[in-house]
PDB file of N, CA and C in Angstrom:
ATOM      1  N   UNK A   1       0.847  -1.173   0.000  1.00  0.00           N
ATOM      2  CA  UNK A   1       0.000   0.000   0.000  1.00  0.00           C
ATOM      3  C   UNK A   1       0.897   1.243   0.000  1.00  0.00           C
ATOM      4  N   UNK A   2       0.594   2.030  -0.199  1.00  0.00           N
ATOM      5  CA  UNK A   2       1.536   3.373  -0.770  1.00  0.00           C
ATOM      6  C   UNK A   2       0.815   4.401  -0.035  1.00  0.00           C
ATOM      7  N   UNK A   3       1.316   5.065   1.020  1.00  0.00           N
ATOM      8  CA  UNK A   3       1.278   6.067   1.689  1.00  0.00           C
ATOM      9  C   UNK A   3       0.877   7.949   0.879  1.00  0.00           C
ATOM     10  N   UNK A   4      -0.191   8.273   0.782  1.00  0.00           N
ATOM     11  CA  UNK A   4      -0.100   9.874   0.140  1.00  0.00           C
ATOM     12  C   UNK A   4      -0.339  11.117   1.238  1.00  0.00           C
ATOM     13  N   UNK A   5       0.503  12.143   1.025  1.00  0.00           N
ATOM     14  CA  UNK A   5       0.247  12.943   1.455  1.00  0.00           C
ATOM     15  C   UNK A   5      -0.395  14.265   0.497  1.00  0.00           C
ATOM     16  N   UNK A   6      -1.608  14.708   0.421  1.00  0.00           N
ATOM     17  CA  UNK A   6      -2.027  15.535  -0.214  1.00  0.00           C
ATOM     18  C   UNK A   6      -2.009  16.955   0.670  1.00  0.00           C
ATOM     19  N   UNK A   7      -2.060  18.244  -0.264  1.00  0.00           N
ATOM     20  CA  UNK A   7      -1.145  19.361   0.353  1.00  0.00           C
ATOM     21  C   UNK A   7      -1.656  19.963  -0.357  1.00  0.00           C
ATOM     22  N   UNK A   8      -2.402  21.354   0.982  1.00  0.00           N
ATOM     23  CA  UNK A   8      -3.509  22.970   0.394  1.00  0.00           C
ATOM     24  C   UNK A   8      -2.704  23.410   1.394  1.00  0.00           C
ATOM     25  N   UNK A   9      -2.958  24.603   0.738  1.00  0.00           N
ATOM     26  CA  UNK A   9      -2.946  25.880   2.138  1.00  0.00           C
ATOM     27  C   UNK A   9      -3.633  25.619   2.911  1.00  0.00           C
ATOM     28  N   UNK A  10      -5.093  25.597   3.141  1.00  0.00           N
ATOM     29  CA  UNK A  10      -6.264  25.826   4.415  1.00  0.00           C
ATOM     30  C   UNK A  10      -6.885  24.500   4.452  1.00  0.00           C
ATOM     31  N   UNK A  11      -6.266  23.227   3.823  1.00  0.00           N
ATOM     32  CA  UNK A  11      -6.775  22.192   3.909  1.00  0.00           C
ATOM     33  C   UNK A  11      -8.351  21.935   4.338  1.00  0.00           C
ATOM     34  N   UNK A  12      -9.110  22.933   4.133  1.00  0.00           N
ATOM     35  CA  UNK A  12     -10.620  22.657   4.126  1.00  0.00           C
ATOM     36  C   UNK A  12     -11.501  22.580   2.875  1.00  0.00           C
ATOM     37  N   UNK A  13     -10.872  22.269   1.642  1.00  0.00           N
ATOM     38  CA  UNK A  13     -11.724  21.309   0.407  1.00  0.00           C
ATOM     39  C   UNK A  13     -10.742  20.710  -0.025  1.00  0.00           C
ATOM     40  N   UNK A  14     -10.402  21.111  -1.300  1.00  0.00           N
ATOM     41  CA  UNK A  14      -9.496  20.572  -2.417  1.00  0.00           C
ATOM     42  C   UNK A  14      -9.014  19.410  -1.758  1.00  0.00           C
ATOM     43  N   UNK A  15      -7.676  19.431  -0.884  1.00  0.00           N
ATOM     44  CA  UNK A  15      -7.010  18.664  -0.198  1.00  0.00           C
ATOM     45  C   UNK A  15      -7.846  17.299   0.582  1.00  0.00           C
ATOM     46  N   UNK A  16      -9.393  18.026   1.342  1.00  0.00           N
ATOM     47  CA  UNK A  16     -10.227  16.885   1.588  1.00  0.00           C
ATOM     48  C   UNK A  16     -10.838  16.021   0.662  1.00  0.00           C
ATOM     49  N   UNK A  17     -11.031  16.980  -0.047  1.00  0.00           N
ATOM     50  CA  UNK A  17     -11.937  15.865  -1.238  1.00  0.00           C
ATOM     51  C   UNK A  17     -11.164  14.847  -2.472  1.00  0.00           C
ATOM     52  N   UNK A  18      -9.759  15.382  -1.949  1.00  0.00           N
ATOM     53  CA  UNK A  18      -8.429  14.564  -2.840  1.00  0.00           C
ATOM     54  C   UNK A  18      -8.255  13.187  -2.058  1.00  0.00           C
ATOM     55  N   UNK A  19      -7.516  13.803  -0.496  1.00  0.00           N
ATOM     56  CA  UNK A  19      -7.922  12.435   0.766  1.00  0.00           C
ATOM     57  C   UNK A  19      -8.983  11.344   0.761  1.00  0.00           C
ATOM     58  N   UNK A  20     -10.619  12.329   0.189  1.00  0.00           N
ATOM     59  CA  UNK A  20     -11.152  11.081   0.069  1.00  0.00           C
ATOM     60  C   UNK A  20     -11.609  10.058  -0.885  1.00  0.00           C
ATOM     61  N   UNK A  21     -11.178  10.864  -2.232  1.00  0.00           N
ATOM     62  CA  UNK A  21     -11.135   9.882  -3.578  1.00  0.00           C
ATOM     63  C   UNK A  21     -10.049   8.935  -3.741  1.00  0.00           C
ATOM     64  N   UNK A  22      -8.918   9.351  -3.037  1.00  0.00           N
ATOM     65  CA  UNK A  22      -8.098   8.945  -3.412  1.00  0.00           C
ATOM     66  C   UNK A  22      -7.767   7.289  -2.401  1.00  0.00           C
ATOM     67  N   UNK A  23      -8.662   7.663  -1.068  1.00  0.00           N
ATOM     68  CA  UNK A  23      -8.751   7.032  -0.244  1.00  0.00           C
ATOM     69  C   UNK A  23      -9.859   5.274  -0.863  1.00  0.00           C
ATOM     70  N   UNK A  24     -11.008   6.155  -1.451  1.00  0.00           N
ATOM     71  CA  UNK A  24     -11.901   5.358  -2.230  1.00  0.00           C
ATOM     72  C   UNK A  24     -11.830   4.708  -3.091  1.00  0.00           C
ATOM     73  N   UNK A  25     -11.208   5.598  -4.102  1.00  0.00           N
ATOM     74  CA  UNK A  25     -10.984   4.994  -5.608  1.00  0.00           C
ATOM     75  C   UNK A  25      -9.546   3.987  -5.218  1.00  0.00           C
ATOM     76  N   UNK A  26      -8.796   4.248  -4.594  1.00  0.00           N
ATOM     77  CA  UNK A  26      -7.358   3.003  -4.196  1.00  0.00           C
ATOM     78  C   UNK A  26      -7.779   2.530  -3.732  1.00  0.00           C
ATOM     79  N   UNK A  27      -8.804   2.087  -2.467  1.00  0.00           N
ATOM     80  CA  UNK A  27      -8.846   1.018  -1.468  1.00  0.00           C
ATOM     81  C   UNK A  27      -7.910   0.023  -1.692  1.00  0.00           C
ATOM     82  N   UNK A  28      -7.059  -0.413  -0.901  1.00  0.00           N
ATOM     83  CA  UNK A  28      -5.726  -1.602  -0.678  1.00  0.00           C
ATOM     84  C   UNK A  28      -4.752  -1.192  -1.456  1.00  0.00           C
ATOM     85  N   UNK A  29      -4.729  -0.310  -2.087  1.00  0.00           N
ATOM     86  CA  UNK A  29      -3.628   0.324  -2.915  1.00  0.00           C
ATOM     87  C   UNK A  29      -3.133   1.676  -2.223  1.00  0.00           C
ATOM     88  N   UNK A  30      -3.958   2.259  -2.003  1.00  0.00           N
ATOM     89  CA  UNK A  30      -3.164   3.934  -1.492  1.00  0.00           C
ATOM     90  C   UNK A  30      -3.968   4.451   0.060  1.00  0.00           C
ATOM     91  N   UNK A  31      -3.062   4.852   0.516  1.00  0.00           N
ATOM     92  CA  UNK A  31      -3.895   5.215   1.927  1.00  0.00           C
ATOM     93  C   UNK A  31      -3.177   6.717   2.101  1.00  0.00           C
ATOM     94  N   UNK A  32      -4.503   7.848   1.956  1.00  0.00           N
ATOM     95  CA  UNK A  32      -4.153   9.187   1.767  1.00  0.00           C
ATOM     96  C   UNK A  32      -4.508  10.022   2.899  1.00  0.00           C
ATOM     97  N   UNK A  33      -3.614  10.434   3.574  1.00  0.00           N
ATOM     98  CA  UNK A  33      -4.018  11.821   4.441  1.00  0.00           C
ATOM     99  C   UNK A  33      -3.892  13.521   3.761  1.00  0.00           C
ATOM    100  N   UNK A  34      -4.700  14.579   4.344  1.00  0.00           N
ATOM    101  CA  UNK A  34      -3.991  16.000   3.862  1.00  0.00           C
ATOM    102  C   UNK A  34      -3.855  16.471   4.485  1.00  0.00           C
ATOM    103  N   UNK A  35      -3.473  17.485   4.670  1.00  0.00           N
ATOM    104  CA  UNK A  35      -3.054  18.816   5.149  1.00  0.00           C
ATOM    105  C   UNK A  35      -2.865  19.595   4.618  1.00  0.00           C
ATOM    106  N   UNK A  36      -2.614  20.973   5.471  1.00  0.00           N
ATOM    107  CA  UNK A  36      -2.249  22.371   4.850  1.00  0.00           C
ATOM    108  C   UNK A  36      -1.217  23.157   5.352  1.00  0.00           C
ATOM    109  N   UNK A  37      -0.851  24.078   4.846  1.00  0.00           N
ATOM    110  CA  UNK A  37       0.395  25.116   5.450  1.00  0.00           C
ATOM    111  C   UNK A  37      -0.178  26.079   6.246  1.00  0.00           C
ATOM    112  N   UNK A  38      -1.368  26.479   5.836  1.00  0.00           N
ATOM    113  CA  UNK A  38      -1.839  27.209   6.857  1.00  0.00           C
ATOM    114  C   UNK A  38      -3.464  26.858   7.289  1.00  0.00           C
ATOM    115  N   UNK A  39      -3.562  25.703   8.096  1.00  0.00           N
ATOM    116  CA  UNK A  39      -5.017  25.009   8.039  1.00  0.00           C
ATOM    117  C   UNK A  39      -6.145  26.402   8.594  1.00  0.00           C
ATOM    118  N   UNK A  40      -7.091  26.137   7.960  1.00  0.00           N
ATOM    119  CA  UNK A  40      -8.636  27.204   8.269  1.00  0.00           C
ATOM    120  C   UNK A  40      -8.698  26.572   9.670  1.00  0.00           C
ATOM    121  N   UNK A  41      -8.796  25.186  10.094  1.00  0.00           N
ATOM    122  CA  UNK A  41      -9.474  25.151  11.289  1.00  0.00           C
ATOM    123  C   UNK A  41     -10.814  24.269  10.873  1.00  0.00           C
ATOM    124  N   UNK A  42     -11.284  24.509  10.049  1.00  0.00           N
ATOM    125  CA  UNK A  42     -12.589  23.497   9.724  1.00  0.00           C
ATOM    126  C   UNK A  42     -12.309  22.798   8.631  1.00  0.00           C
ATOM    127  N   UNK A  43     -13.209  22.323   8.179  1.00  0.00           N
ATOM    128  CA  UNK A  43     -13.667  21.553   6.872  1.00  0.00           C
ATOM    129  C   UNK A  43     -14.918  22.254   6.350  1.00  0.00           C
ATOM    130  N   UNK A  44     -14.649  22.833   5.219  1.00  0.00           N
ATOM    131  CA  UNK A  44     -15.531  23.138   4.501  1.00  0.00           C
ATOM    132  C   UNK A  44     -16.829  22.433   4.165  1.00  0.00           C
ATOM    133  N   UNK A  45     -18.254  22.561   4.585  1.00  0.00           N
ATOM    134  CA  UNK A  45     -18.989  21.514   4.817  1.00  0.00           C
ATOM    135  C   UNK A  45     -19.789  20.750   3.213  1.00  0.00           C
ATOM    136  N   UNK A  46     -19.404  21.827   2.526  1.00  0.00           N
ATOM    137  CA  UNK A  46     -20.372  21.169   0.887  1.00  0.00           C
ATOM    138  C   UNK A  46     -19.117  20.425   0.581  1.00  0.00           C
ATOM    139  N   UNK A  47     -17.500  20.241   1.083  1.00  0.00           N
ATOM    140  CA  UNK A  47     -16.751  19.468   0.180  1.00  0.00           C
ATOM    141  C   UNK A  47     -17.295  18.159   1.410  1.00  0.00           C
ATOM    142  N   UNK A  48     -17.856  17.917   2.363  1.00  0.00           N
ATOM    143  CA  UNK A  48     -18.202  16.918   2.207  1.00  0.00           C
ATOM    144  C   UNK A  48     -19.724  16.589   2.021  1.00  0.00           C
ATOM    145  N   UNK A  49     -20.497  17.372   1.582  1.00  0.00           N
ATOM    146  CA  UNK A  49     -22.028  17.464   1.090  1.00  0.00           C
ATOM    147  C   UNK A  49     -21.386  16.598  -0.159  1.00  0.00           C
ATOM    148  N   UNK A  50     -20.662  17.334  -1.226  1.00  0.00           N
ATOM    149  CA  UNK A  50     -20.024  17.201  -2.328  1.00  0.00           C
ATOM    150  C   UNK A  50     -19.801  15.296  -2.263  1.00  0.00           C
ATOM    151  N   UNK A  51     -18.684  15.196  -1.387  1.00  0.00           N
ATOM    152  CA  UNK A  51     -18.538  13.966  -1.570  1.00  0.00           C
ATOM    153  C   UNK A  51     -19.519  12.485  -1.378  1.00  0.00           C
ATOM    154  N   UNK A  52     -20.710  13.042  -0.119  1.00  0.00           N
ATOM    155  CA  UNK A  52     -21.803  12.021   0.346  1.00  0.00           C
ATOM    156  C   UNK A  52     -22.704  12.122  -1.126  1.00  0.00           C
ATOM    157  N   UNK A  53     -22.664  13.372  -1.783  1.00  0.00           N
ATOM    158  CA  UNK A  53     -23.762  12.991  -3.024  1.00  0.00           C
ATOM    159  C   UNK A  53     -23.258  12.382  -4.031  1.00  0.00           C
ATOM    160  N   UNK A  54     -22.094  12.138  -4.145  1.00  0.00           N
ATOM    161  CA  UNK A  54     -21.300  11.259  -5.104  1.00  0.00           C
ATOM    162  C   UNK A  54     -20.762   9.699  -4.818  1.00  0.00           C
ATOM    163  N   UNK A  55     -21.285   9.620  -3.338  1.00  0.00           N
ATOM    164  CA  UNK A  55     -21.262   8.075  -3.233  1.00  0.00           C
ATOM    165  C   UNK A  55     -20.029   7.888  -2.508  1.00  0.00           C
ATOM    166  N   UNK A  56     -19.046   9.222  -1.958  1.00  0.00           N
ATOM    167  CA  UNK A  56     -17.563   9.156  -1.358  1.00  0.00           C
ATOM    168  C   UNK A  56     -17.569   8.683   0.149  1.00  0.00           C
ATOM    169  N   UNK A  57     -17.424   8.136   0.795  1.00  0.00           N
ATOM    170  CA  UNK A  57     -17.455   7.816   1.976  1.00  0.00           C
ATOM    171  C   UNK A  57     -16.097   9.309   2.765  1.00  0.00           C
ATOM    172  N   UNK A  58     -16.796  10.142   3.051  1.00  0.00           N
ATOM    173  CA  UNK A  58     -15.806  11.533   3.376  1.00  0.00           C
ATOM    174  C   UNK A  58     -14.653  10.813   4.968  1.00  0.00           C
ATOM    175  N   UNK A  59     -15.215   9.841   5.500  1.00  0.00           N
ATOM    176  CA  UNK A  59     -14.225   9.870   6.547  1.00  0.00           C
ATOM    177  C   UNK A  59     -14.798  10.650   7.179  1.00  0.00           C
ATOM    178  N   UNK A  60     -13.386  11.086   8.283  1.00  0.00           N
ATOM    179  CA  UNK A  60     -13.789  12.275   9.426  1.00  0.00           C
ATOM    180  C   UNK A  60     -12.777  13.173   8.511  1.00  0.00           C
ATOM    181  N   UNK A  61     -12.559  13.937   8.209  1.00  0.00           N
ATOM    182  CA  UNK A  61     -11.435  14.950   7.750  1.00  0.00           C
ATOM    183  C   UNK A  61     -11.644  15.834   8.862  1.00  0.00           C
ATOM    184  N   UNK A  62     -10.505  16.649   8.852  1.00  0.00           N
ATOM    185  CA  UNK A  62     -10.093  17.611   9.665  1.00  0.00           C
ATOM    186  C   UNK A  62      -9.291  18.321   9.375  1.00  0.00           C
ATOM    187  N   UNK A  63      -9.418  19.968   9.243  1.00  0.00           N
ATOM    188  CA  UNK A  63      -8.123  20.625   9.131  1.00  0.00           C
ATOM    189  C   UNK A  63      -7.180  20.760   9.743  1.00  0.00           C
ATOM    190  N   UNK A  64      -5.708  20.079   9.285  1.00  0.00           N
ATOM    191  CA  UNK A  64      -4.695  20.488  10.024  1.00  0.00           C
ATOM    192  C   UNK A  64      -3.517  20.322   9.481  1.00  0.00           C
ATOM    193  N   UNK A  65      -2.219  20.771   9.967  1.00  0.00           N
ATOM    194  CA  UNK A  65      -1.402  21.251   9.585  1.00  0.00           C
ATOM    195  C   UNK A  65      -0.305  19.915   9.284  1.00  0.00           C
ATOM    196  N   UNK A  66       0.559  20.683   8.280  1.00  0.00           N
ATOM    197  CA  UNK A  66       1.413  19.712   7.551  1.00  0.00           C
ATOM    198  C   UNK A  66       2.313  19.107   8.225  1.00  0.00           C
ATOM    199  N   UNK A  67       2.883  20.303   9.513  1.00  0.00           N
ATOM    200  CA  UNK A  67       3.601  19.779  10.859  1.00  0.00           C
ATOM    201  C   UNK A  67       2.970  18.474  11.226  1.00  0.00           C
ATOM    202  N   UNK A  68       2.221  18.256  11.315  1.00  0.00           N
ATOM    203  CA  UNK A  68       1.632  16.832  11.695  1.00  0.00           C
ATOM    204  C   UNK A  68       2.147  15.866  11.600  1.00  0.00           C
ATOM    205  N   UNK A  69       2.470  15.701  10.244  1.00  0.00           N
ATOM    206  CA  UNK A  69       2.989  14.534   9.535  1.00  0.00           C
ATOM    207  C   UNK A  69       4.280  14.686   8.949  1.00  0.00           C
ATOM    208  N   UNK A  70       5.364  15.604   9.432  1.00  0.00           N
ATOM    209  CA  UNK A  70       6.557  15.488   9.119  1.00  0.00           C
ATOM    210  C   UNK A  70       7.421  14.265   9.906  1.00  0.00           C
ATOM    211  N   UNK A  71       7.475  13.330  10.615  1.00  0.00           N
ATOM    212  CA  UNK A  71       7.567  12.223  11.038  1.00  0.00           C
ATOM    213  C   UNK A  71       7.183  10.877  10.553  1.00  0.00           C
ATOM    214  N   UNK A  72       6.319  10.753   9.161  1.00  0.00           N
ATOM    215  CA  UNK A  72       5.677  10.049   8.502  1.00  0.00           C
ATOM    216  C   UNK A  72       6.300   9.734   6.980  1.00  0.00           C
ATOM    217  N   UNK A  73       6.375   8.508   6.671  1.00  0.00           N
ATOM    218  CA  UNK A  73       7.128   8.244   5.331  1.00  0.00           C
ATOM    219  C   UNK A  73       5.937   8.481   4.587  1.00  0.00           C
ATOM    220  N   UNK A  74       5.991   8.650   3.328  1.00  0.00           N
ATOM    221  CA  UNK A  74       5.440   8.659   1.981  1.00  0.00           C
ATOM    222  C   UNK A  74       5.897   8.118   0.501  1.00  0.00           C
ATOM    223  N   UNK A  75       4.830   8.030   0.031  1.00  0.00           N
ATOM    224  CA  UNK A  75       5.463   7.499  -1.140  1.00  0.00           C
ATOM    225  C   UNK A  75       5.128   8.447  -2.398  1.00  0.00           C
ATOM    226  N   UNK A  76       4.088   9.107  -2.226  1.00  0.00           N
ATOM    227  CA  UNK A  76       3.811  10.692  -2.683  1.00  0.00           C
ATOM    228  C   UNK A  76       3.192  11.579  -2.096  1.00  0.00           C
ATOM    229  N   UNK A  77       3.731  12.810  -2.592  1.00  0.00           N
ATOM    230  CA  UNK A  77       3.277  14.145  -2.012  1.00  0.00           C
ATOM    231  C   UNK A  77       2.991  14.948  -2.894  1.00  0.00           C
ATOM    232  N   UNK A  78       1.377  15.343  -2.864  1.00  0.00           N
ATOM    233  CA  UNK A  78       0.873  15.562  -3.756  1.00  0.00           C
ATOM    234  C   UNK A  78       0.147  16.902  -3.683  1.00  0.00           C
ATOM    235  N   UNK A  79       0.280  18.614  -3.870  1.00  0.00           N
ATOM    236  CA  UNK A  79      -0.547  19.528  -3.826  1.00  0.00           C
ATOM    237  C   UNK A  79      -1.445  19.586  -4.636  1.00  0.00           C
ATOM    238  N   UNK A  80      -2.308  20.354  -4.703  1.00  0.00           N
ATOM    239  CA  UNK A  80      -3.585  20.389  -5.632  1.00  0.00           C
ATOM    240  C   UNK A  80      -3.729  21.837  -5.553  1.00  0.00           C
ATOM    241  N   UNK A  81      -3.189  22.955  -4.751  1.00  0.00           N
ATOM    242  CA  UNK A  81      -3.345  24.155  -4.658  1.00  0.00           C
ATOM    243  C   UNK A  81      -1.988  24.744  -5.442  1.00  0.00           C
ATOM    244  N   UNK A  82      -1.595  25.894  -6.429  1.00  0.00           N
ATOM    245  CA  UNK A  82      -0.415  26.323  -6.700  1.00  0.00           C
ATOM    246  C   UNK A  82       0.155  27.324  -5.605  1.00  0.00           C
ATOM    247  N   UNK A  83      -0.733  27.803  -4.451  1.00  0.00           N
ATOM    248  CA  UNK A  83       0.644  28.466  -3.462  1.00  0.00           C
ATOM    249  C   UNK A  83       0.808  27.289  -2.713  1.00  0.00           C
ATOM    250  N   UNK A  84       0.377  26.298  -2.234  1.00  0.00           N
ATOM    251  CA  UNK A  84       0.819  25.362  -1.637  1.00  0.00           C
ATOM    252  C   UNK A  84       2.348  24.609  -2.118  1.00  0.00           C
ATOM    253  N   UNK A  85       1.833  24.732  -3.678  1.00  0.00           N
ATOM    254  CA  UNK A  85       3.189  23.944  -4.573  1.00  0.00           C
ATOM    255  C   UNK A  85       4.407  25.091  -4.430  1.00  0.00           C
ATOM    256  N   UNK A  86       4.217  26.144  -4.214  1.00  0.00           N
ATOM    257  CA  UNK A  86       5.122  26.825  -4.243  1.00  0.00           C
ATOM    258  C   UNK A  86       6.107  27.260  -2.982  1.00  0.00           C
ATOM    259  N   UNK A  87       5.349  27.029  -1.696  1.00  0.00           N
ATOM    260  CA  UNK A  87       5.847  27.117  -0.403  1.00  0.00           C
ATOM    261  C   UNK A  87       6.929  25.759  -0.049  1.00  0.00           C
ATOM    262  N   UNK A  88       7.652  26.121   0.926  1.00  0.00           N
ATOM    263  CA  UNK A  88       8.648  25.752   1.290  1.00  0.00           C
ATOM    264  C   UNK A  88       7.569  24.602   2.256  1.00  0.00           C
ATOM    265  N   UNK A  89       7.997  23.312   1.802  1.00  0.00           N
ATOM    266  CA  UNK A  89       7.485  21.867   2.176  1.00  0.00           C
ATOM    267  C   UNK A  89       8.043  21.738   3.516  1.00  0.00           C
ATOM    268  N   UNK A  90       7.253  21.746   4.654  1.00  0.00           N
ATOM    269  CA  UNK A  90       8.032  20.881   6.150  1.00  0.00           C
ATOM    270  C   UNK A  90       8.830  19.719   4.951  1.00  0.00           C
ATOM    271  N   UNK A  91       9.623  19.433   6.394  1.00  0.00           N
ATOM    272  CA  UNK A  91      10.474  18.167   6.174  1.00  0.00           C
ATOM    273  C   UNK A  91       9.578  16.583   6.296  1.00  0.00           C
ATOM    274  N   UNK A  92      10.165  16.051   4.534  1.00  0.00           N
ATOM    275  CA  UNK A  92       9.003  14.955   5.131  1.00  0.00           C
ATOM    276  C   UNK A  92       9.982  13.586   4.604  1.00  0.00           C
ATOM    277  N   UNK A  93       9.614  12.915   5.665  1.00  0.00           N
ATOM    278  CA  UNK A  93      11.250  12.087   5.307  1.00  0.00           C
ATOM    279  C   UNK A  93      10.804  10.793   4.329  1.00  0.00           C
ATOM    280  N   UNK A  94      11.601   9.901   3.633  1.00  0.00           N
ATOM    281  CA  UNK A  94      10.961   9.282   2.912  1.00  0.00           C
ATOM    282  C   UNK A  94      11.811   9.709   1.453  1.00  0.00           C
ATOM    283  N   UNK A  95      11.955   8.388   0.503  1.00  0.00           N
ATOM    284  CA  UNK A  95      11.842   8.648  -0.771  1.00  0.00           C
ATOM    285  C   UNK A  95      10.546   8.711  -1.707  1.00  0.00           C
ATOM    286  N   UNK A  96      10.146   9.966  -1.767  1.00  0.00           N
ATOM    287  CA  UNK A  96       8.969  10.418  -2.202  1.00  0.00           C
ATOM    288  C   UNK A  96       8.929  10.648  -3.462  1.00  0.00           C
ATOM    289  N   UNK A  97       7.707  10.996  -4.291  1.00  0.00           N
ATOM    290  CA  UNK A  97       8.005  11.459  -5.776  1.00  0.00           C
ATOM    291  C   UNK A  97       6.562  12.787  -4.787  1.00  0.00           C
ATOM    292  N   UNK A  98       6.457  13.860  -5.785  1.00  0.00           N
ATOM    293  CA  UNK A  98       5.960  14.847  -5.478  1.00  0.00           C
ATOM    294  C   UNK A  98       5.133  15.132  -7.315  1.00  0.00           C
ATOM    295  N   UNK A  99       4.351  15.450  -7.083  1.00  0.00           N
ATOM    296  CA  UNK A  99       3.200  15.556  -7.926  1.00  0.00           C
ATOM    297  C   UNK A  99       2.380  17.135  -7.570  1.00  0.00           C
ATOM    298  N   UNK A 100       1.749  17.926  -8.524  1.00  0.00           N
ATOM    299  CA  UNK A 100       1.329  19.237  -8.609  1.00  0.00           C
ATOM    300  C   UNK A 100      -0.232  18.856  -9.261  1.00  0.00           C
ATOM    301  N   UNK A 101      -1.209  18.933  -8.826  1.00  0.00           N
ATOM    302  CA  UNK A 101      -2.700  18.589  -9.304  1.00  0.00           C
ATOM    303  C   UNK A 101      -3.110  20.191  -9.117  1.00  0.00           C
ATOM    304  N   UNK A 102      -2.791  20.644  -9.951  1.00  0.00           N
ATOM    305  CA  UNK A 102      -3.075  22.521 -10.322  1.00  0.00           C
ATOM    306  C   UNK A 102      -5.077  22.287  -9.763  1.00  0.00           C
ATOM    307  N   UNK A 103      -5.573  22.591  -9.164  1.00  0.00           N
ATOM    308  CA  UNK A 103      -7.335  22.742  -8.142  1.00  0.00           C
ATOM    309  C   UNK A 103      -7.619  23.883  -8.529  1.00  0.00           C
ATOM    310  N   UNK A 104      -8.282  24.425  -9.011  1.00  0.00           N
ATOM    311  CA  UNK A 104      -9.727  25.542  -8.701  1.00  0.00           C
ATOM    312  C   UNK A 104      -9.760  25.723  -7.472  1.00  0.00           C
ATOM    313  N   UNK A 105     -10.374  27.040  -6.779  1.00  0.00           N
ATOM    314  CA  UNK A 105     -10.320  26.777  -5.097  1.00  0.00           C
ATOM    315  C   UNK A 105     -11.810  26.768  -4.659  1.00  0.00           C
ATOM    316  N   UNK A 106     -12.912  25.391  -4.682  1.00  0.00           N
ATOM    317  CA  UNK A 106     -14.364  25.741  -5.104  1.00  0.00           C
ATOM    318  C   UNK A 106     -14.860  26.787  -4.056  1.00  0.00           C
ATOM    319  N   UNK A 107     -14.197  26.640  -2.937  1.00  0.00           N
ATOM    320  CA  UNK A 107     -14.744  27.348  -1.598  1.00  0.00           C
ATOM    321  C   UNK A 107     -14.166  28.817  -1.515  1.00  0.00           C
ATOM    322  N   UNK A 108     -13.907  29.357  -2.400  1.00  0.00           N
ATOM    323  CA  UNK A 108     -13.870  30.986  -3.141  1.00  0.00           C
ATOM    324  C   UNK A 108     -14.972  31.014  -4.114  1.00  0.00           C
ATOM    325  N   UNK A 109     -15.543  29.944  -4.627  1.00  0.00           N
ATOM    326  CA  UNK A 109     -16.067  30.312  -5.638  1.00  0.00           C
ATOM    327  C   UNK A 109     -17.564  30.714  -5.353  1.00  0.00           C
ATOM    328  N   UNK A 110     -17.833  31.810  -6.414  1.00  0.00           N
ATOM    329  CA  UNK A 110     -19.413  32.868  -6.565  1.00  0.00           C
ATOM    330  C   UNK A 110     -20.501  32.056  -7.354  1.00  0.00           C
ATOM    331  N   UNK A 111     -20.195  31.289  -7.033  1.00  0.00           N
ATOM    332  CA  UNK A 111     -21.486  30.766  -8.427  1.00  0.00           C
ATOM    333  C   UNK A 111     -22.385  30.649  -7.342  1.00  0.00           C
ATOM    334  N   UNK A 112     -23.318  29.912  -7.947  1.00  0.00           N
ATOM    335  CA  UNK A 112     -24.375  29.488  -6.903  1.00  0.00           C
ATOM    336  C   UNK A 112     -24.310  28.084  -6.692  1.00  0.00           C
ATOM    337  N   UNK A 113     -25.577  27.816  -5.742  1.00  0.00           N
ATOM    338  CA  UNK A 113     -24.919  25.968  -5.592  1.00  0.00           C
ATOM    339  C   UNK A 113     -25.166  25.295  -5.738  1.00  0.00           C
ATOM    340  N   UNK A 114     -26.299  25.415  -6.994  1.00  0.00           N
ATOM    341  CA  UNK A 114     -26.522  24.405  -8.236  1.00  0.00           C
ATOM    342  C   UNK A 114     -25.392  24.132  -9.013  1.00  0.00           C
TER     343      UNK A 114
END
């Protein structure tokens, strides 16, 4: 099984809803946590509205910080936000490969919520 670390700034969507596809769609293959550089503190509640109407089993997610898991091997590390990709990574030990999933940030977004 292959260890992921997925990586936002405020780890309250993008990053959750990466944790839990990635968690879903691998079952016995990949086991994904996220975090952020600078966590909000919550979880954005439509990214897991988002995921229960799509059949995602959301977990518990929680925002928190990347410090967390600098003690933890990986086998990828993966942002989905571009200031995230661009900030200076805690130390994360491990021979890792690192991956950039360029995200939209939906929980800025004006639309409506249809």
């Amino acid at each position: 099984m292959k260890n992921v670390l997925v990586l936002c700034t405020g780890n309250s969507c993008r990053s959750v809803i990466a944790e839990a596809l990635i968690n879903q769609l691998g079952k016995g293959r990949y086991n994904a946590v996220s975090a952020g550089s600078n966590p909000a503190g919550y979880v954005h509640p439509q990214s897991v509205d988002v995921l229960k109407r799509h059949g995602i089993d959301p977990g518990k997610p929680r925002s928190q910080s990347w410090h967390e898991f600098t003690d933890q091997n990986f086998d990828l590390v993966i942002t989905v936000c571009d200031q995230a990709a661009n900030e200076n990574c805690p130390i994360i030990f491990g021979d890792y490969k690192k991956l950039h999933w360029s995200t939209l940030n939906p929980a800025k977004s004006e639309e409506t919520e249809e």
